[in-house]
N, C-alpha and C. Protein backbone atom coordinates (compact mmCIF):
# COMPACT_ATOMS: atom_id res chain seq x y z
N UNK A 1 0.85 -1.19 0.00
CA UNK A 1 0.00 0.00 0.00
C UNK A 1 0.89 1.24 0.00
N UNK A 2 0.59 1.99 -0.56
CA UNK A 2 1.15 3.45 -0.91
C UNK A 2 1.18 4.59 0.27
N UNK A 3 2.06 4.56 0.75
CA UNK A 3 2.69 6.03 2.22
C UNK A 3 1.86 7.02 1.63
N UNK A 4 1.47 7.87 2.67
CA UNK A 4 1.01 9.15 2.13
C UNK A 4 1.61 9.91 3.69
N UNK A 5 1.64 11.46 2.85
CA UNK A 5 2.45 12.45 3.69
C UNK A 5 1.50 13.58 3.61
N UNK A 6 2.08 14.38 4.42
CA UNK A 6 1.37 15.26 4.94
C UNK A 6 2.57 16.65 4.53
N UNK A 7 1.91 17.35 3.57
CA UNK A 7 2.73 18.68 3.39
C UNK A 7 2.16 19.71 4.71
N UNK A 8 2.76 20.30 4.98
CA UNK A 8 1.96 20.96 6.30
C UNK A 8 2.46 22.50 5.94
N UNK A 9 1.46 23.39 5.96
CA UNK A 9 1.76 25.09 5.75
C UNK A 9 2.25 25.89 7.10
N UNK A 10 3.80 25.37 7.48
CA UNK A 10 4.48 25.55 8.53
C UNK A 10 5.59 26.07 8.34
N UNK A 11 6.74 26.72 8.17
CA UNK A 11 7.81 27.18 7.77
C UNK A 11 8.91 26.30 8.92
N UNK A 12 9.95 26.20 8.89
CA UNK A 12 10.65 25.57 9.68
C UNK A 12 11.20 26.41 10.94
N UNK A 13 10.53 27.55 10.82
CA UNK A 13 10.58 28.66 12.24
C UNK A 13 8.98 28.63 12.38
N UNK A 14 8.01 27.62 12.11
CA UNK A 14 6.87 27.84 12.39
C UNK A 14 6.16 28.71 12.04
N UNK A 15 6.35 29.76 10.96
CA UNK A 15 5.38 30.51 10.36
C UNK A 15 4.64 29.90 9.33
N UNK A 16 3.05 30.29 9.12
CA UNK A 16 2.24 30.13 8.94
C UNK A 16 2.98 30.33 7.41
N UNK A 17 2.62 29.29 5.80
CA UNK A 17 3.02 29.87 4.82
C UNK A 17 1.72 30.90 4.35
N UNK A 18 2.05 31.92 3.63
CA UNK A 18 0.97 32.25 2.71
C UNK A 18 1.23 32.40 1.22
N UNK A 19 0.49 32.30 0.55
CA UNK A 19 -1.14 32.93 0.60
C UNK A 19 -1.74 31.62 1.22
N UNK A 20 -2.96 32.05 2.09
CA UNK A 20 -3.64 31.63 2.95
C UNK A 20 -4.52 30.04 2.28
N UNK A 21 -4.74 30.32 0.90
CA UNK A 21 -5.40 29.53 0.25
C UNK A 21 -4.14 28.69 -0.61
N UNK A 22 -3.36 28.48 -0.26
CA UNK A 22 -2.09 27.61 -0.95
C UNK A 22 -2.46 26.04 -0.94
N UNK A 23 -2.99 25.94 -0.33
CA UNK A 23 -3.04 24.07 -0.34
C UNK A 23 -4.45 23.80 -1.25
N UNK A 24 -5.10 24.81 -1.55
CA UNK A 24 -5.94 24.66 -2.42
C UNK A 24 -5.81 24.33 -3.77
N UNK A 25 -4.97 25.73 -3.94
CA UNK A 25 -4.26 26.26 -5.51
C UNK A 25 -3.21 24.73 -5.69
N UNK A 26 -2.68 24.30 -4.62
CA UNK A 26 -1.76 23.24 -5.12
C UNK A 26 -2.63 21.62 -5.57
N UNK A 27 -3.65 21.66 -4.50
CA UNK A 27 -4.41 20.73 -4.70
C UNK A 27 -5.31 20.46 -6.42
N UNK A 28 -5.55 21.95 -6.28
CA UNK A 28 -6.13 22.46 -7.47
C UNK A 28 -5.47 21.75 -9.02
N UNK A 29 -4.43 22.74 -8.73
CA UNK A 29 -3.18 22.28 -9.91
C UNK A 29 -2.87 20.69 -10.01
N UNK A 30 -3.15 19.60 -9.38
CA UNK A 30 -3.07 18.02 -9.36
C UNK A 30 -4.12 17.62 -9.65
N UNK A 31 -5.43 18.46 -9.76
CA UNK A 31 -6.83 17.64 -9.94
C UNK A 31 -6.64 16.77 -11.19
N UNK A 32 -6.21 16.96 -11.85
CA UNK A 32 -6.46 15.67 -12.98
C UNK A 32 -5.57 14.86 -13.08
N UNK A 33 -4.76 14.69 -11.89
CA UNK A 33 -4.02 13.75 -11.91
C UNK A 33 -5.38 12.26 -10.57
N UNK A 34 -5.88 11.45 -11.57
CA UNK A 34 -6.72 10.61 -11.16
C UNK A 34 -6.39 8.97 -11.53
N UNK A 35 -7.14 7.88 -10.85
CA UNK A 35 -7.09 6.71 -11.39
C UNK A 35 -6.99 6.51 -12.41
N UNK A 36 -6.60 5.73 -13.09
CA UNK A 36 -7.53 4.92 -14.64
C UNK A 36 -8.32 4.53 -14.42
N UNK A 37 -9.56 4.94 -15.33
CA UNK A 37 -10.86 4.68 -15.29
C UNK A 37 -11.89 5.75 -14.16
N UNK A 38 -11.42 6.31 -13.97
CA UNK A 38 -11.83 7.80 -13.59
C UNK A 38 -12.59 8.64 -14.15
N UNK A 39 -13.49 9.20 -13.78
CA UNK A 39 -14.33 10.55 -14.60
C UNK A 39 -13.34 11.42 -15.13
N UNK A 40 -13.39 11.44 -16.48
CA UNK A 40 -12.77 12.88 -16.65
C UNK A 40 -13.77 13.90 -17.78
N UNK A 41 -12.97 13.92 -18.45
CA UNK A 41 -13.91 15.20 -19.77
C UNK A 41 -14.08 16.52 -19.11
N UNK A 42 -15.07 16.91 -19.65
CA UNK A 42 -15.33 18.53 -18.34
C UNK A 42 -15.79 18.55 -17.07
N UNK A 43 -16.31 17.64 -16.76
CA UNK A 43 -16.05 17.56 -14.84
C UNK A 43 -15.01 17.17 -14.19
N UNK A 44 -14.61 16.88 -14.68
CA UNK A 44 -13.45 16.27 -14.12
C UNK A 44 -12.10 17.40 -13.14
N UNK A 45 -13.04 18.49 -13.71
CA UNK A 45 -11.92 19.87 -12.54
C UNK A 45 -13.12 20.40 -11.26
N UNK A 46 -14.02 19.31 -11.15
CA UNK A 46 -14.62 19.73 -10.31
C UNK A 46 -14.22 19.42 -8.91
N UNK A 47 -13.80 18.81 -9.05
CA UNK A 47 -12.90 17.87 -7.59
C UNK A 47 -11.55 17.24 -7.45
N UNK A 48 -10.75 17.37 -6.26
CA UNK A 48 -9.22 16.71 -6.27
C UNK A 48 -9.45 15.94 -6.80
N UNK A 49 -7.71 15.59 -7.30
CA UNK A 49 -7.54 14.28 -7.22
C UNK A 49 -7.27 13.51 -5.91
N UNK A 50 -7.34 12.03 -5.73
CA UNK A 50 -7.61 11.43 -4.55
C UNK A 50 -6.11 11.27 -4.06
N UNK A 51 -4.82 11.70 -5.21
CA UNK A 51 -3.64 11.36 -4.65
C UNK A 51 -3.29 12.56 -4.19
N UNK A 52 -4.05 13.70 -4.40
CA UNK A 52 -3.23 15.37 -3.73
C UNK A 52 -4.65 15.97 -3.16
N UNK A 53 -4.39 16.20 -2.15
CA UNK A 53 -5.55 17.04 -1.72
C UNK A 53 -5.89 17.44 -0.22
N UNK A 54 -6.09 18.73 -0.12
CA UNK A 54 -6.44 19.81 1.03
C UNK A 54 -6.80 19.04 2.20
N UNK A 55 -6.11 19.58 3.18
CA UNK A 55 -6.82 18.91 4.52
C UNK A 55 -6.06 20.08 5.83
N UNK A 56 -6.15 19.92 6.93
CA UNK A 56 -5.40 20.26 8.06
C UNK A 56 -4.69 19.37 8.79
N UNK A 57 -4.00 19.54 9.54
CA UNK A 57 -2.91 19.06 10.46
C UNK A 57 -2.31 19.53 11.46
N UNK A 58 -2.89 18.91 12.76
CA UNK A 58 -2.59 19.47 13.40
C UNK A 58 -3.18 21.42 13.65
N UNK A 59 -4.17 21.96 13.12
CA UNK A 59 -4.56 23.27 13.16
C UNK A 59 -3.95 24.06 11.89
N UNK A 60 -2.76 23.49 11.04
CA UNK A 60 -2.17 23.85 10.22
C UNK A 60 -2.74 23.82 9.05
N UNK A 61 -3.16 24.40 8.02
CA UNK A 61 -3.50 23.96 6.47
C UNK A 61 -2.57 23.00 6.09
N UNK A 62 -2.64 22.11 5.23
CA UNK A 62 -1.86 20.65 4.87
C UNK A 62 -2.19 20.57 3.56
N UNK A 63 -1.38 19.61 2.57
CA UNK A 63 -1.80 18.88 1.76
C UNK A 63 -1.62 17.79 1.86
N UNK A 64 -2.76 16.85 1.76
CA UNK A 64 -2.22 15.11 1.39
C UNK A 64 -2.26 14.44 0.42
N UNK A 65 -0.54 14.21 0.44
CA UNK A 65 0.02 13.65 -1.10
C UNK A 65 0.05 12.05 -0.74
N UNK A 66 -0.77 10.99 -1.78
CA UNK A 66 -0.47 9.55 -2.03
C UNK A 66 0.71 9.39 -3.01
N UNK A 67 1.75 8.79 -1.64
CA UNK A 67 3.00 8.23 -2.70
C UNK A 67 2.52 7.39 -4.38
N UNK A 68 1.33 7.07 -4.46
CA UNK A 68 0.84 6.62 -5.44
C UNK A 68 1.39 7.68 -7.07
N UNK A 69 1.11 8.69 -6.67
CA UNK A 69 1.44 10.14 -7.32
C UNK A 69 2.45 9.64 -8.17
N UNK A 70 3.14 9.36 -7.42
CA UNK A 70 4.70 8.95 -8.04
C UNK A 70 4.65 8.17 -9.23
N UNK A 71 4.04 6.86 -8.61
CA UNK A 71 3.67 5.77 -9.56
C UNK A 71 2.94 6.13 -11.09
N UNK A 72 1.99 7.05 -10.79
CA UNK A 72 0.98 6.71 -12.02
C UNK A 72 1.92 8.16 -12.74
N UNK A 73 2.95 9.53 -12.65
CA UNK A 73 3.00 10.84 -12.74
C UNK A 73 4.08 11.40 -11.79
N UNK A 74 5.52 10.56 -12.44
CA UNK A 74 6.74 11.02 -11.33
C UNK A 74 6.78 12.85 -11.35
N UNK A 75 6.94 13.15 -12.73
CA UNK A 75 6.75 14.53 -12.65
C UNK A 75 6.00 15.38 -11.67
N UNK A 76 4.60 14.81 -11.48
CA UNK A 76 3.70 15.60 -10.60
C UNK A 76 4.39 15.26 -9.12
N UNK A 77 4.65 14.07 -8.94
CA UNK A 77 5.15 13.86 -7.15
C UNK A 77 6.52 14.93 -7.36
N UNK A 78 7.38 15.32 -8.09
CA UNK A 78 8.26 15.65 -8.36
C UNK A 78 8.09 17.10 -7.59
N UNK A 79 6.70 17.58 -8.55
CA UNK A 79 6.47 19.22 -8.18
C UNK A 79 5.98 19.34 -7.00
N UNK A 80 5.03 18.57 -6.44
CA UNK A 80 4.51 18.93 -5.44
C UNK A 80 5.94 18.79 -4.22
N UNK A 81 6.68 18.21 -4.26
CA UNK A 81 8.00 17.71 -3.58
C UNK A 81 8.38 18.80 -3.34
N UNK A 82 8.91 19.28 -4.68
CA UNK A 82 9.66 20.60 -4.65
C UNK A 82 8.78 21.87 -4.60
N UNK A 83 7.74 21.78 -4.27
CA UNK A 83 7.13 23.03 -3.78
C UNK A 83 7.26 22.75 -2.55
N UNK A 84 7.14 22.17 -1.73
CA UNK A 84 7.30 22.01 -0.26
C UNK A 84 8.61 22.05 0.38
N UNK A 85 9.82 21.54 -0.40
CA UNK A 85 11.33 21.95 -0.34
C UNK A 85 11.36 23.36 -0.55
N UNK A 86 10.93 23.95 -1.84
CA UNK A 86 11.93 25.15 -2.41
C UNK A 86 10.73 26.30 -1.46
N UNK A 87 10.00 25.54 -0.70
CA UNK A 87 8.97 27.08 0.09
C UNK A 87 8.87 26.83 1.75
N UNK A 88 10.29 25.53 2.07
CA UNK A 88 10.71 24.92 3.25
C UNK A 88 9.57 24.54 3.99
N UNK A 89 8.54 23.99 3.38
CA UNK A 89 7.61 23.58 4.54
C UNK A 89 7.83 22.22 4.84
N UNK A 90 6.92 21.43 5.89
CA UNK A 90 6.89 20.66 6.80
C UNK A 90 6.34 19.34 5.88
N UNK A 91 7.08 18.11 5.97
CA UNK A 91 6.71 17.40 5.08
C UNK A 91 7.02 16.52 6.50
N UNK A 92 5.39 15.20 6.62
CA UNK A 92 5.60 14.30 7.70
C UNK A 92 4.33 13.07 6.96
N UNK A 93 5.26 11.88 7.61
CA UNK A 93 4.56 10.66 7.04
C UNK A 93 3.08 10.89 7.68
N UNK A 94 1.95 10.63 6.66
CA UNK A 94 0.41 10.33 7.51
C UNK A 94 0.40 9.19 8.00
């Protein structure tokens, strides 16, 4: 079964990242990354995908990434990686 992590909107001095709505916009930007055999066509931006997507942690805004990501779309685990490196936030196993 596939690890999933927890991006957390924490800075490594504990500041809050912003913009306030970031785990959205990131979640956002992965929505069509989905199963095979998945809804897609034009609804298909109506909702995450099930491997990236918005949550809290701990009181913190979060994203939760399925190591799956990797598997089906190394590129996409790639970015979301390095958005959480190159903007130093808090990356912890769920």
């Amino acid at each position: 079964m596939a690890r999933q992590y927890y991006i957390i909107g924490l800075t490594a001095d504990g500041r809050p990242f912003r913009p306030s709505d970031w785990s959205e916009r990131l979640a956002g930007a992965m929505s069509s990354f989905r199963p095979c055999g998945s809804v897609g066509g034009a609804a298909a931006h109506i909702g995450y995908s099930p491997y990236c997507q918005p949550r809290t942690c701990d009181g913190a805004k979060a994203v939760l990434v399925d190591e799956a990501l990797r598997e089906i779309e190394p590129m996409a685990w790639d970015f979301v990686m390095n958005f959480a490196r190159d903007n130093g936030l808090q990356v912890r196993e769920a």
